[in-house]
C-alpha atoms as a PDB file:
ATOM      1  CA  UNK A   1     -19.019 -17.844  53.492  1.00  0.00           C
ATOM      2  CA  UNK A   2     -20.932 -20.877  54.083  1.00  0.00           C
ATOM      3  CA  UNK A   3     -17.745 -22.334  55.634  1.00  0.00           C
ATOM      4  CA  UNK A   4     -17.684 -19.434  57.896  1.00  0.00           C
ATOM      5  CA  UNK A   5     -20.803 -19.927  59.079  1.00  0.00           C
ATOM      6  CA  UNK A   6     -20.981 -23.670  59.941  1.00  0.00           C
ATOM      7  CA  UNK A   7     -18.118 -22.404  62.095  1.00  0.00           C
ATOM      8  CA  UNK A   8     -20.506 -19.698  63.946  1.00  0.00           C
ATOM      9  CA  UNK A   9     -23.427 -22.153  64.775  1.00  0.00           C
ATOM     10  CA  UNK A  10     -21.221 -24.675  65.869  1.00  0.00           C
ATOM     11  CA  UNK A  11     -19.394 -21.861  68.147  1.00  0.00           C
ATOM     12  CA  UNK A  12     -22.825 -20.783  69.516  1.00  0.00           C
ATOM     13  CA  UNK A  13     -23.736 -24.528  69.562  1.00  0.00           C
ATOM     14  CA  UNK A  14     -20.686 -25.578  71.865  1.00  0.00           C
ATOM     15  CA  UNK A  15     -21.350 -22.209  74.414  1.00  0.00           C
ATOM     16  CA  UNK A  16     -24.105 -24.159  75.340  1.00  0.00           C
ATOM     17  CA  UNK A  17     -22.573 -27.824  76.131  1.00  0.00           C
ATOM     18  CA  UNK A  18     -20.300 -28.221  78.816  1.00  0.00           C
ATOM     19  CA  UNK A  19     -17.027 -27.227  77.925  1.00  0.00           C
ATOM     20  CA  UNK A  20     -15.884 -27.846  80.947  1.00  0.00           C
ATOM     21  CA  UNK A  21     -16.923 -31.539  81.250  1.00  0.00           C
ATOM     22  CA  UNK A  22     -14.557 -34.070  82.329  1.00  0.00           C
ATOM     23  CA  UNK A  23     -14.147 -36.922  79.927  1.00  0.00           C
ATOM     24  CA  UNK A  24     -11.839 -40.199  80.467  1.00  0.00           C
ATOM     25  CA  UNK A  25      -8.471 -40.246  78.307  1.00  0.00           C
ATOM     26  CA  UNK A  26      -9.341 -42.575  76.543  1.00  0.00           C
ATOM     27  CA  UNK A  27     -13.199 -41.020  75.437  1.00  0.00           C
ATOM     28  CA  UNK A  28     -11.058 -37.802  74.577  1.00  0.00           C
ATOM     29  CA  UNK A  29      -8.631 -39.515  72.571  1.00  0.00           C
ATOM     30  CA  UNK A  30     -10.732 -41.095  70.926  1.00  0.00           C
ATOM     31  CA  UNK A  31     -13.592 -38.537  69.792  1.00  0.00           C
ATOM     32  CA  UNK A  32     -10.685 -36.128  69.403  1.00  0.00           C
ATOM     33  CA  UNK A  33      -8.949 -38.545  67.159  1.00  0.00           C
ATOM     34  CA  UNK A  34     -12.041 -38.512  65.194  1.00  0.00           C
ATOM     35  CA  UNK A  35     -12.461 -34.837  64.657  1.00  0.00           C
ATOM     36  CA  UNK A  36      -9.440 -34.945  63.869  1.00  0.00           C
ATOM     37  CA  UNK A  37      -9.394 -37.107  60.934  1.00  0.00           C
ATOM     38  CA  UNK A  38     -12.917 -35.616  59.580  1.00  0.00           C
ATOM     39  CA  UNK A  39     -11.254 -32.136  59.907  1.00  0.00           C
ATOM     40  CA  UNK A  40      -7.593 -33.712  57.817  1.00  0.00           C
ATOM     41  CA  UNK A  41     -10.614 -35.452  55.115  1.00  0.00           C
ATOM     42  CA  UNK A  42     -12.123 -31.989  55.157  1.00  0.00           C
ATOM     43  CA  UNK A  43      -8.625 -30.069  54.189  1.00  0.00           C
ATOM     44  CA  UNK A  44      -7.398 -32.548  51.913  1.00  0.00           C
ATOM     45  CA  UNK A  45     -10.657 -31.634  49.381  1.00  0.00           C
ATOM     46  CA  UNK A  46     -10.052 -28.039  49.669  1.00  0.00           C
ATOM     47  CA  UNK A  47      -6.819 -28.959  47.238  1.00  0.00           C
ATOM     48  CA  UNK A  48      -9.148 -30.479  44.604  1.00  0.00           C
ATOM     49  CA  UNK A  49      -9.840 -28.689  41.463  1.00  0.00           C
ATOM     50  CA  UNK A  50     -11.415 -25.307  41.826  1.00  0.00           C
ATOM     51  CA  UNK A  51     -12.521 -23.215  39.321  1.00  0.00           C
ATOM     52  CA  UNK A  52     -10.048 -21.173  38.398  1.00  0.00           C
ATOM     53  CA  UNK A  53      -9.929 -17.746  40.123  1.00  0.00           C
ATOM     54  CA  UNK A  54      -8.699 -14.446  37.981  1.00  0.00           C
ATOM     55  CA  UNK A  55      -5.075 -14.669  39.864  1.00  0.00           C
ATOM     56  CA  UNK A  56      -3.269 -17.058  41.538  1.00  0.00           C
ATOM     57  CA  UNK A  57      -2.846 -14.978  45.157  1.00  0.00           C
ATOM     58  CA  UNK A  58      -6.985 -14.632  44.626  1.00  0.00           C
ATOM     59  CA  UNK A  59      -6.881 -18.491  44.687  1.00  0.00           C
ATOM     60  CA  UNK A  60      -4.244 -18.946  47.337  1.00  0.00           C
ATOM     61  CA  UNK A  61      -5.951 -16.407  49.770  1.00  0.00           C
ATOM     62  CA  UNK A  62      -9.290 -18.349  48.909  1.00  0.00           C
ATOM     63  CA  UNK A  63      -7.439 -21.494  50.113  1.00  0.00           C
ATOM     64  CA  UNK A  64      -6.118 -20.315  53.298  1.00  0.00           C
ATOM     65  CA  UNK A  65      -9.691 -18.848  54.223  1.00  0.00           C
ATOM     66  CA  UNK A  66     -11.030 -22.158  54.012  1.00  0.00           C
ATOM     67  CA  UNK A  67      -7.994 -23.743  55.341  1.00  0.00           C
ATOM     68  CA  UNK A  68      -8.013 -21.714  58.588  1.00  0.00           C
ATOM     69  CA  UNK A  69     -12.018 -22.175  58.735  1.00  0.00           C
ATOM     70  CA  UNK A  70     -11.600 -25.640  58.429  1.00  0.00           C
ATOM     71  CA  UNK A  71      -8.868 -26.005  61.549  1.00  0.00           C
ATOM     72  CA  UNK A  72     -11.022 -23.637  63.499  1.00  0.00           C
ATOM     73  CA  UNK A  73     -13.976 -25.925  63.350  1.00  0.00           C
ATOM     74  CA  UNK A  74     -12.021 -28.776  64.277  1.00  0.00           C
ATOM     75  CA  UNK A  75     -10.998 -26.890  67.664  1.00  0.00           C
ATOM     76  CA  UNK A  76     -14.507 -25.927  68.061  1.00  0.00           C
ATOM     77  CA  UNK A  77     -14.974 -29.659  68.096  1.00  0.00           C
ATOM     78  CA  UNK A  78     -12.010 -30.646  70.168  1.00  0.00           C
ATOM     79  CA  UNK A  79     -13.658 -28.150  72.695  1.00  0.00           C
ATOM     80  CA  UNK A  80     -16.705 -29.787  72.889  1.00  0.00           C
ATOM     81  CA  UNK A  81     -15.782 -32.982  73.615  1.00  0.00           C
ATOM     82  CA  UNK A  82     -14.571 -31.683  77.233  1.00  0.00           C
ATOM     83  CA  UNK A  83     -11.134 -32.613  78.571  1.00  0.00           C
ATOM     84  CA  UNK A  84      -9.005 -35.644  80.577  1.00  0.00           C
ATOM     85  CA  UNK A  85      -9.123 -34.480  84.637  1.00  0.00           C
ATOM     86  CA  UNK A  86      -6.310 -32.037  84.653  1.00  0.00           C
ATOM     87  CA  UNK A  87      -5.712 -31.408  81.331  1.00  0.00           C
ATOM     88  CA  UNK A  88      -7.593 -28.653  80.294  1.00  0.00           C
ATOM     89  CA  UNK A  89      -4.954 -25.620  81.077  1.00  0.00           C
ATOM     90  CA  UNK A  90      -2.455 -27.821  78.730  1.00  0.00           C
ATOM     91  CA  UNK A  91      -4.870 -28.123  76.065  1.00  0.00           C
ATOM     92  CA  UNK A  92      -6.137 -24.940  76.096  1.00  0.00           C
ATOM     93  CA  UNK A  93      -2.970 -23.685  75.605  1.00  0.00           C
ATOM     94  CA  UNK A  94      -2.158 -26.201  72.926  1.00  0.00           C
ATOM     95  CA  UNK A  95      -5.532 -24.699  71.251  1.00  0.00           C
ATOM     96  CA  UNK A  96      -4.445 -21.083  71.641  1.00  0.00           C
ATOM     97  CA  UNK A  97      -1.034 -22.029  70.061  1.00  0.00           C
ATOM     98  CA  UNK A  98      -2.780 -23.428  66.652  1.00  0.00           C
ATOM     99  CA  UNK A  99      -5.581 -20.243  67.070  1.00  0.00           C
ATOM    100  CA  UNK A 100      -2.132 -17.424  67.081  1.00  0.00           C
ATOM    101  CA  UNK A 101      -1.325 -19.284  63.840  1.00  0.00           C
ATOM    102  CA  UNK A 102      -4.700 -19.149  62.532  1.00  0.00           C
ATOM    103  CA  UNK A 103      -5.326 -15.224  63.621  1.00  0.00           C
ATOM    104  CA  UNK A 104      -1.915 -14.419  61.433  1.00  0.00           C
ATOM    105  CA  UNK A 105      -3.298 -16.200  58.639  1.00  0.00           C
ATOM    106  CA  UNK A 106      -6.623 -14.476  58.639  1.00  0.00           C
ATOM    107  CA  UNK A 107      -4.713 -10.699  58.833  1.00  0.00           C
ATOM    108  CA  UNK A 108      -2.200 -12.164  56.402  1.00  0.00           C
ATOM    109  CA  UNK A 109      -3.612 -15.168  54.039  1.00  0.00           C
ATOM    110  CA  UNK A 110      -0.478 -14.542  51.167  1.00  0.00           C
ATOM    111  CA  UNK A 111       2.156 -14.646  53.928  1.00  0.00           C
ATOM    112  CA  UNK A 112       0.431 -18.191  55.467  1.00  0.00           C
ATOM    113  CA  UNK A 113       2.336 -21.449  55.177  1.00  0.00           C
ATOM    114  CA  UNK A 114       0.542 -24.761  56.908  1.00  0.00           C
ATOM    115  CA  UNK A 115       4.066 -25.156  58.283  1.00  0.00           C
ATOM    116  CA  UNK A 116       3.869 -22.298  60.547  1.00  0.00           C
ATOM    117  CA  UNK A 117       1.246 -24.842  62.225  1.00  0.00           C
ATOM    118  CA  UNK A 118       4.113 -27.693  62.634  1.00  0.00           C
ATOM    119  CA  UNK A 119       4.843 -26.446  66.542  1.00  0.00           C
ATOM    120  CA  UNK A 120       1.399 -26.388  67.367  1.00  0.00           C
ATOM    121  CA  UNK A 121       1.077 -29.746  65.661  1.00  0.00           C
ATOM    122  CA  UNK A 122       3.406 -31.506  67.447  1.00  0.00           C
ATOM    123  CA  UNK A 123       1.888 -30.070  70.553  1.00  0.00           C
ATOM    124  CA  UNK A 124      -1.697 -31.817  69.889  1.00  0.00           C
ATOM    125  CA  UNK A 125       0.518 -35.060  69.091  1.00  0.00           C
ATOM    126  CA  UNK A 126       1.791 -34.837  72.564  1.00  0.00           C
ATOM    127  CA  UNK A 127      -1.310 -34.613  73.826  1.00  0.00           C
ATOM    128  CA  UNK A 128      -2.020 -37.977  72.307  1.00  0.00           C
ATOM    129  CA  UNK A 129      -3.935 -36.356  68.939  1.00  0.00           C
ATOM    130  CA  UNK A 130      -1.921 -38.422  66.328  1.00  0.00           C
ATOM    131  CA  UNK A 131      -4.742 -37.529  63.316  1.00  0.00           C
ATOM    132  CA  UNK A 132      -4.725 -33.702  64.319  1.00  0.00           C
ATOM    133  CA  UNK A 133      -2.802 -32.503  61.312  1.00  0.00           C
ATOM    134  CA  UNK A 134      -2.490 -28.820  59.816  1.00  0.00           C
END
């Protein structure tokens, strides 16, 4: 819960920046290479121990919640930075991709694997995000 709402300030935070803002390559790459990695440090300590939940799909479902909070912050913060002069349609779409990943997750959490995210993946990697990971 308190996961889901860093995500919700940081939404309402970034509706007041400018989106929109037009940022040099090399500024986006490089802030967006850095949420990046904090988001990929963030997911790799979801995996350490948890208590232990009363069944395993309990746990795995708990996982995937914070998994798929944890990616949607980190496009909350790829937002925010802005985006290279005509590259936001591309982006954007590269966004969307990862968020119809993250949607099926959230209706289905048992049925999630963070290889579904591998297209979507490979699209931020085009864009230049090497440490965007799912």
């Amino acid at each position: 819960m308190r996961r889901l709402a860093t995500i919700v300030l940081a939404g309402g935070l970034g509706l007041f920046g400018c989106r929109s803002q037009i940022v040099p390559s090399s500024e986006f790459l490089s802030r967006g290479n850095a949420a990046c990695a904090a988001a990929t440090r963030r997911i790799n300590d979801l995996a350490a121990p948890r208590p232990p939940p009363r069944t395993a799909p309990e746990r795995f479902a708990g996982y995937v919640d914070d998994y798929v909070a944890e990616i949607r912050l980190e496009l909350i913060n790829l937002r925010a930075i802005g985006y290279p002069a005509g590259q936001r349609a591309r982006l954007e779409s590269d966004y969307r991709g990862v968020e119809t990943v993250l949607d099926a997750a959230e209706r289905n959490p048992l049925g999630f694997r963070p290889q579904l995210l591998v297209p979507a993946d490979l699209a931020l990697r085009r864009d230049g995000l090497a440490s965007c990971r799912p």
